[in-house]
Protein backbone atom coordinates (compact mmCIF):
# COMPACT_ATOMS: atom_id res chain seq x y z
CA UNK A 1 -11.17 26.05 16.47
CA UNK A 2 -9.66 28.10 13.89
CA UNK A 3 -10.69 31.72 13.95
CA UNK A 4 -9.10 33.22 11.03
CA UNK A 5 -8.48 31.62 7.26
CA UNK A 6 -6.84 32.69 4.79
CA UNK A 7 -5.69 31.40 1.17
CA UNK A 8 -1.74 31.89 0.17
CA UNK A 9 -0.99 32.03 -3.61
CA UNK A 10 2.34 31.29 -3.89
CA UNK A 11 5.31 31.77 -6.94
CA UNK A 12 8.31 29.33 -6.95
CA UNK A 13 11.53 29.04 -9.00
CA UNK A 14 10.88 26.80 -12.06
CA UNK A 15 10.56 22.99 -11.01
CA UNK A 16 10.40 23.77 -7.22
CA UNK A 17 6.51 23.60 -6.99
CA UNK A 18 6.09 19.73 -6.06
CA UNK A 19 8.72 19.99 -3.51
CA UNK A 20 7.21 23.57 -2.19
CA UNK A 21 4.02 22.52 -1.80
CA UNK A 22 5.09 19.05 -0.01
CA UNK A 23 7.20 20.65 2.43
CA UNK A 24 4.39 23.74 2.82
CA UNK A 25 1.57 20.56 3.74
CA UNK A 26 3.55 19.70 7.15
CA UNK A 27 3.69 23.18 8.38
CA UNK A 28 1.58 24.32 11.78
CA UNK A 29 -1.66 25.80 10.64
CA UNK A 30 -1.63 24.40 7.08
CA UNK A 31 -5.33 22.81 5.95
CA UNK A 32 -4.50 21.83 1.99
CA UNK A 33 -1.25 22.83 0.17
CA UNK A 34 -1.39 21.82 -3.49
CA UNK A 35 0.30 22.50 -6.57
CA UNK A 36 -1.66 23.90 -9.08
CA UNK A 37 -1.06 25.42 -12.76
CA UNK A 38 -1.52 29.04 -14.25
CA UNK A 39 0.01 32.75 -12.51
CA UNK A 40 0.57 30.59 -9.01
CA UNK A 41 2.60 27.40 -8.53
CA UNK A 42 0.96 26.46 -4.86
CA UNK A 43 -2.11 27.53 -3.40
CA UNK A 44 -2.27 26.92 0.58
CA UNK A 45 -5.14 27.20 2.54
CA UNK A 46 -4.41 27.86 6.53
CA UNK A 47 -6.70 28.11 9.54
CA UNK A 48 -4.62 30.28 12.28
CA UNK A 49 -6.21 30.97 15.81
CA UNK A 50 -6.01 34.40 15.40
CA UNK A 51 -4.67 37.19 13.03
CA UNK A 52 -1.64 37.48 14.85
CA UNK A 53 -0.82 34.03 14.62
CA UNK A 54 -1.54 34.27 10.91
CA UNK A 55 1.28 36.90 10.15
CA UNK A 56 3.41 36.41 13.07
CA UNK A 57 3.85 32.25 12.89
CA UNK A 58 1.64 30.77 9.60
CA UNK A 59 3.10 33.11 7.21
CA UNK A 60 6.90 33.19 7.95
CA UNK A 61 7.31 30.05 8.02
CA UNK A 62 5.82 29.37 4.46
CA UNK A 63 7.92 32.64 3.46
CA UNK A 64 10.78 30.53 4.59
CA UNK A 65 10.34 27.27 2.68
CA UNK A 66 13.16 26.95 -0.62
CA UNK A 67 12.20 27.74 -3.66
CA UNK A 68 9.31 30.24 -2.43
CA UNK A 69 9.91 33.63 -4.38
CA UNK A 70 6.27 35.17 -4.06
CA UNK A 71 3.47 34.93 -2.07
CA UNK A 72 0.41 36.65 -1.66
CA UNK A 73 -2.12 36.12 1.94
CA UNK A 74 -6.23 36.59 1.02
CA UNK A 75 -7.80 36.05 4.21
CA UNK A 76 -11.37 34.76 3.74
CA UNK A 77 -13.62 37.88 5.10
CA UNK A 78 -17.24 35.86 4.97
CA UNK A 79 -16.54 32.30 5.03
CA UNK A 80 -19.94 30.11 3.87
CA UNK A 81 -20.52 26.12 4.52
């Protein structure tokens, strides 16, 4: 069970959204990746275990897909379903 969620806006060079947010969808700890228009290219959602996890594992690895030159982490503080 995921303890910790968190939404990842992300900026990519010009034409490398598609291919961001495809490679971004098979990471560890990713629940949605999809492209999407306006400031951001991608938005990711990810469910880590803990916050550790979440900056120490879920995060770097996004950081390190190609094409990725901004993102920004907004972990959900009050989550409602």
């Amino acid at each position: 069970m995921a303890v910790v969620q968190a939404y990842i806006l992300i900026q990519t060079e010009v034409g490398r959204a598609a291919l961001a947010a495809a490679t971004i969808a098979e990471i560890s700890g990713v629940a949605s990746s999809e492209e999407v228009s306006g400031p951001y290219d991608v938005i990711v959602r990810v469910e880590a275990t803990d916050a550790g996890h979440l900056t120490n594992d879920v995060v770097p690895a996004i950081q390190k897909v190609a094409g990725i030159t901004r993102t920004l982490t907004c972990p959900v503080v009050n989550a409602t379903h």
